[in-house]
Protein backbone atom coordinates (compact mmCIF):
# COMPACT_ATOMS: atom_id res chain seq x y z
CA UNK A 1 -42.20 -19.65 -5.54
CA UNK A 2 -43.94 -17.94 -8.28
CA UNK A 3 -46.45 -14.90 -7.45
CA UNK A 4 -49.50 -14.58 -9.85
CA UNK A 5 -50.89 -10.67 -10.22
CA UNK A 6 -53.74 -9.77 -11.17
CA UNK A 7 -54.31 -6.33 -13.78
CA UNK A 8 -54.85 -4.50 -10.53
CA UNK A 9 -51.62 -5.60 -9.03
CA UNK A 10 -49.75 -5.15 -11.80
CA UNK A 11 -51.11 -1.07 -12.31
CA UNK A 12 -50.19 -1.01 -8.80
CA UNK A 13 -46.95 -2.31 -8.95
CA UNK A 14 -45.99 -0.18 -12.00
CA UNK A 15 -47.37 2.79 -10.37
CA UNK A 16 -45.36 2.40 -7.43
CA UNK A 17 -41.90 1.94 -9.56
CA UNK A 18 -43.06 5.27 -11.29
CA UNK A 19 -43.36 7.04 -8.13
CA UNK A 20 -41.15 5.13 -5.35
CA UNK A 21 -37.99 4.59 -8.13
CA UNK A 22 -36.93 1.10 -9.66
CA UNK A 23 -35.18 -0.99 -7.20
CA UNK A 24 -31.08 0.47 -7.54
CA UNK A 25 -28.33 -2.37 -6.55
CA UNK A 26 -25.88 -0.65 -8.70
CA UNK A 27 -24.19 1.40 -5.60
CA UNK A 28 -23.58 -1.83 -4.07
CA UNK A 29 -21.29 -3.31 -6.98
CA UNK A 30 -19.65 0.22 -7.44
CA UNK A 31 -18.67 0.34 -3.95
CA UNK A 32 -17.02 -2.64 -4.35
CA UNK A 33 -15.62 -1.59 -7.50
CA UNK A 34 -14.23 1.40 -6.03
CA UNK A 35 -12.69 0.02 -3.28
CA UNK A 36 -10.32 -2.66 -5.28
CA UNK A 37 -9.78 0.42 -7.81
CA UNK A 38 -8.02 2.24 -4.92
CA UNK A 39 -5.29 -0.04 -3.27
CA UNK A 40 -4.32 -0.36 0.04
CA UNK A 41 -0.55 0.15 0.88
CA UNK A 42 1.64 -2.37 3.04
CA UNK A 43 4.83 -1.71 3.74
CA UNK A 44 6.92 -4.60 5.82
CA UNK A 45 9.69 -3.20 7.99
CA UNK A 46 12.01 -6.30 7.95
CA UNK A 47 15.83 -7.52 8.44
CA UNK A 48 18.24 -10.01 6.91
CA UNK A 49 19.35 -10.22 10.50
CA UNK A 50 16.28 -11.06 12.57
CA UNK A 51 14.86 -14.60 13.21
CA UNK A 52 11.24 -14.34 13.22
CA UNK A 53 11.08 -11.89 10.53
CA UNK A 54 10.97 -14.80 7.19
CA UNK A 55 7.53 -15.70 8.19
CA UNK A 56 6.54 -11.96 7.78
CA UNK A 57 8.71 -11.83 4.07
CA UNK A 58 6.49 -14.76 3.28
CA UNK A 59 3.02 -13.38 4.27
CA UNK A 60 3.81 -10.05 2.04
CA UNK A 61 4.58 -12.52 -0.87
CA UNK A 62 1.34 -13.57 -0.58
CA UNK A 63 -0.43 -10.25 -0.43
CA UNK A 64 1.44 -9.24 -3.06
CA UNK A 65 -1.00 -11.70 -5.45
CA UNK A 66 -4.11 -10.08 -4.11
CA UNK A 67 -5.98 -7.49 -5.50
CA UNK A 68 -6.30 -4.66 -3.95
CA UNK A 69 -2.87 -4.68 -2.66
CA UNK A 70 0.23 -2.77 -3.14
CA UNK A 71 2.65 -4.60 -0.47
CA UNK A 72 6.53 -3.31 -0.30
CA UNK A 73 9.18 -4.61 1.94
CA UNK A 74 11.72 -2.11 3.77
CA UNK A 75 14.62 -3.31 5.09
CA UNK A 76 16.22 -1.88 7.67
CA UNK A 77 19.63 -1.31 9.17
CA UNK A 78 19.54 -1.22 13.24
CA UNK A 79 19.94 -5.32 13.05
CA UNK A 80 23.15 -5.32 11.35
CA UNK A 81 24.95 -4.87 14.82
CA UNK A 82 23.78 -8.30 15.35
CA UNK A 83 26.44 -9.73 12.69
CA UNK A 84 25.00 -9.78 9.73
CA UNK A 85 25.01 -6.29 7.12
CA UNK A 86 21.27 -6.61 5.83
CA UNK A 87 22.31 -5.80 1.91
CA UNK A 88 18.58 -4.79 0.90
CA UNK A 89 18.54 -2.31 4.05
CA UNK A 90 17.88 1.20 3.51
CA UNK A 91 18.71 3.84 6.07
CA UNK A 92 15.60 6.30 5.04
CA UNK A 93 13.64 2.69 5.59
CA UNK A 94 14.84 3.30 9.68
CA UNK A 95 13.34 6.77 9.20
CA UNK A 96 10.21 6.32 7.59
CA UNK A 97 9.57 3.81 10.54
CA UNK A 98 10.50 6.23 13.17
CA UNK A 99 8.18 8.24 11.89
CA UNK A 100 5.65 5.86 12.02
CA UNK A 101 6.16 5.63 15.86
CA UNK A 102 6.38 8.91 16.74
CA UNK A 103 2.99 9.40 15.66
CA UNK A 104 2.26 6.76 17.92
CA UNK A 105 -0.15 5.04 15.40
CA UNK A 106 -2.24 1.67 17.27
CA UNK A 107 0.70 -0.85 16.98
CA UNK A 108 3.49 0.79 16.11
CA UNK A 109 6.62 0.85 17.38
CA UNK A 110 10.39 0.70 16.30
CA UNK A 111 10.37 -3.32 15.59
CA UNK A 112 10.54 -6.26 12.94
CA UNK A 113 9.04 -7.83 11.69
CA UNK A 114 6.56 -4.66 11.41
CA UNK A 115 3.67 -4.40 8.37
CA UNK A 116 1.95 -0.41 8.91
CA UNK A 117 -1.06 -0.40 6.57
CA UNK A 118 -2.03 2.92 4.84
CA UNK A 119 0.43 4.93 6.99
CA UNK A 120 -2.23 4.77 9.85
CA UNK A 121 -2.24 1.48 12.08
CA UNK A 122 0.36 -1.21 12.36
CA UNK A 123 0.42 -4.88 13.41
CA UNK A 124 3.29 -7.51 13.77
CA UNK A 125 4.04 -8.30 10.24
CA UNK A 126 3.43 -12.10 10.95
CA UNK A 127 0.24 -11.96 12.68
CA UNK A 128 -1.86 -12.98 9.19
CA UNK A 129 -5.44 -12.32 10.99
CA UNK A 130 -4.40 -8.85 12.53
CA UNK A 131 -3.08 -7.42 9.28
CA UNK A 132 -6.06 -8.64 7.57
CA UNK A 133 -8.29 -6.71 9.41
CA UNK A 134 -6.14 -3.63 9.26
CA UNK A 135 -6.55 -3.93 5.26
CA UNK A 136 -10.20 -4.73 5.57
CA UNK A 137 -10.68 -1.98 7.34
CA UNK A 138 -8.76 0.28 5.13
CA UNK A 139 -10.79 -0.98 1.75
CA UNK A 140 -13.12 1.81 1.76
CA UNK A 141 -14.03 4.88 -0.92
CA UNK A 142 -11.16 7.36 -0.88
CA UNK A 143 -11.42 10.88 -0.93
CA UNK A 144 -8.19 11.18 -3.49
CA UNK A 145 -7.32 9.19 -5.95
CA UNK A 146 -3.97 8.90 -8.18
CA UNK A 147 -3.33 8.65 -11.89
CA UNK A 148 -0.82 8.13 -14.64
CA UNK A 149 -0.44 10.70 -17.00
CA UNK A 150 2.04 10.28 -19.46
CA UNK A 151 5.33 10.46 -17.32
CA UNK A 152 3.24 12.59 -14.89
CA UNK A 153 1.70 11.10 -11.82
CA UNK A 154 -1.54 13.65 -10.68
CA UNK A 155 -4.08 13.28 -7.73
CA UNK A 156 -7.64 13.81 -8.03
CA UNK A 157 -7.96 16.70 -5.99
CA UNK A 158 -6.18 19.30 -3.97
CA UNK A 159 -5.45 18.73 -0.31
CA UNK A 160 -2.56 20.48 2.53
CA UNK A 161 0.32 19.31 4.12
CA UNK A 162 0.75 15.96 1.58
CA UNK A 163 3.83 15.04 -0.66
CA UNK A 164 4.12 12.53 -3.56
CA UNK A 165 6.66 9.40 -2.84
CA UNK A 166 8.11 7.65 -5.63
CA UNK A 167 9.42 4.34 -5.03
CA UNK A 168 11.73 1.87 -7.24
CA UNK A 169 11.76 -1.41 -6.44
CA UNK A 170 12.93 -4.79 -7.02
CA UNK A 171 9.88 -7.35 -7.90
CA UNK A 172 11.80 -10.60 -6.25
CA UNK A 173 15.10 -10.62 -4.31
CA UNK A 174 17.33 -13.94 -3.49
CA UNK A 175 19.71 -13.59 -0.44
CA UNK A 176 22.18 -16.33 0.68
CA UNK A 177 22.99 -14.99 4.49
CA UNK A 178 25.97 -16.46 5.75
CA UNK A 179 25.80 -14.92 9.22
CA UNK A 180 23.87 -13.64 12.00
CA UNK A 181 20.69 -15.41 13.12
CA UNK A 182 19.18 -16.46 10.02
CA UNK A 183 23.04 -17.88 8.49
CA UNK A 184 22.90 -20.55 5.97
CA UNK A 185 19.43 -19.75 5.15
CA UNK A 186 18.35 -18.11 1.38
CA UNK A 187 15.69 -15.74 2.21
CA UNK A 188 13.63 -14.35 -0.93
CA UNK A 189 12.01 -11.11 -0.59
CA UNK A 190 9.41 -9.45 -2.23
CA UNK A 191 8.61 -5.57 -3.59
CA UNK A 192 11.62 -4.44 -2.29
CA UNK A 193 12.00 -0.36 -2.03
CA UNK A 194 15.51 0.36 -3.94
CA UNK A 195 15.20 4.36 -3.99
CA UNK A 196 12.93 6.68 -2.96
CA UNK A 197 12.18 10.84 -3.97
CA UNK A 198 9.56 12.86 -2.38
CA UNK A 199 8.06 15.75 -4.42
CA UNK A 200 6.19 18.90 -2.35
CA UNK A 201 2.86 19.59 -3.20
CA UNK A 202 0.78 22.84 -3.50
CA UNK A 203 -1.90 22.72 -0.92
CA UNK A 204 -3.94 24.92 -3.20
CA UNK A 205 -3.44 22.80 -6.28
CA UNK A 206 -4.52 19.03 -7.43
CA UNK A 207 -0.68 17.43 -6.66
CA UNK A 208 1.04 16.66 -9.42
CA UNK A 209 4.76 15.40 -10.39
CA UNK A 210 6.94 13.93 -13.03
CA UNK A 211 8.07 10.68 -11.90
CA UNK A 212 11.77 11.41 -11.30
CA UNK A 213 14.82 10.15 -13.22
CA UNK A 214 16.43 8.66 -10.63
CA UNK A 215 13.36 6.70 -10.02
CA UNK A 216 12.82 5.45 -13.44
CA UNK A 217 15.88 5.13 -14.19
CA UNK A 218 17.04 2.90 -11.10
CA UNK A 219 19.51 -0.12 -11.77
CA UNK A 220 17.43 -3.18 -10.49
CA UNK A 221 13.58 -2.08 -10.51
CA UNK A 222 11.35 -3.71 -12.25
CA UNK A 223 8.35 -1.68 -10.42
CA UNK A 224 7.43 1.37 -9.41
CA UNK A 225 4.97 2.85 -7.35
CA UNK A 226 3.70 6.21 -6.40
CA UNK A 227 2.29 7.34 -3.31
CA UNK A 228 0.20 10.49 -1.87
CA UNK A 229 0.96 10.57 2.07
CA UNK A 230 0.46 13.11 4.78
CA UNK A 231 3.77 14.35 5.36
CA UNK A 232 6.56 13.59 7.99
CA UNK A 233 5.81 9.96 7.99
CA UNK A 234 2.00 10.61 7.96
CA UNK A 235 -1.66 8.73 6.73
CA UNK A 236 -1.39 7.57 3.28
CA UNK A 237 -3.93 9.00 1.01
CA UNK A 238 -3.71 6.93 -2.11
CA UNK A 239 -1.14 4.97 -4.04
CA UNK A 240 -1.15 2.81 -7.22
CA UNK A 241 1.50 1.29 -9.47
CA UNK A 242 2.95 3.18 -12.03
CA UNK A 243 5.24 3.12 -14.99
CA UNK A 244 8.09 5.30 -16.23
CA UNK A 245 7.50 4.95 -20.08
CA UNK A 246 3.71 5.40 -19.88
């Protein structure tokens, strides 16, 4: 519908943008902007040896396309008793997730398949609606912020009691598991943490590392990612992929 003003309406109308402010929708876009600029970190606790844990492997795949989404896979080791040596497992995976629990975060636990979003709430690593609303709920403005720097990775801003993690990891993994629950099946998995190395930061200071040798230098990544976390296991603050020959 079109609105015909007269010369009064028109004074008026400019008047009122001179005093009131032109209407602003920018904020809106930024937000939105802002919120896909800082990710928000999976991280799948899973096993070689447990059942209901491939529909979980193939729910990260999918995240793993998504914007706005840095989504890892940790295997871990407490299945193998069950007859089958996981041979992506990772014994600091077991202690990150214990971690995890201790805190008693809303639906943790010690578990697979588990998916723990941002360090701060978990949800069964299958259940497709429940972790979507734990990342919806986590795409908001962040406080920090991380960057690349040459080899350097550097946080916005200063803040206590975090540490930098840097990850290696494996883009796409093929296993052919012979025994244990899921024998005879070929499971692919996807962002899988090879190595990790945890750098202190000064509380007083914007955190800031090299990424580490080992970590660059790790036979079978193809990725890397840092992250800025709350120590012990704690709220994740920011992460992002990086590269080691930036």
């Amino acid at each position: 519908m079109k609105i015909l003003l007269g010369l009064g309406g028109v004074v008026g109308l400019v008047v009122a943008m001179l005093v009131f402010g032109f209407p602003n929708r920018a904020p809106a876009a930024s937000h939105a902007e802002n919120a896909l600029a800082q990710p928000v970190l999976v991280e799948l606790f899973t096993s070689q040896g447990c059942s209901s844990c491939p529909p979980a492997d193939r729910l990260l795949a999918r995240l793993d396309g998504e914007d706005g989404v840095i989504a890892v896979s940790r295997p871990v080791t407490y299945w193998d008793r069950l007859g089958w040596k996981d041979t992506l497992a990772r014994s600091g995976n077991d202690r990150l997730q214990r971690d995890y629990a201790a805190r008693g975060i809303p639906g943790s636990g010690v578990y697979t398949p588990e998916a723990v979003v941002q360090g701060a709430a978990a949800a069964v690593g299958s259940d497709e609606s429940a972790l979507r609303d734990l990342i919806a709920g986590s795409r908001k403005d962040k406080a920090i912020a991380l960057a690349q720097q040459g080899a350097e990775v550097v946080a916005s801003r200063a803040r206590a009691n975090v540490e930098l993690r840097f990850l290696a990891i494996a883009s796409h993994s093929m296993v052919d598991i012979a025994k244990g629950e899921n024998r005879g099946r070929r499971i692919g998995y996807t962002n899988v943490v090879l190595a990790e190395q945890l750098a202190p930061c000064d509380p007083s200071l914007a955190c800031r590392a090299p990424i580490p040798a080992g970590i660059a230098g790790r036979k079978g990544a193809d990725r890397w990612a840092a992250i800025l976390q709350d120590r012990d296991g704690g709220t994740v603050r920011a992460v992002r992929w990086i590269r080691p020959a930036a």
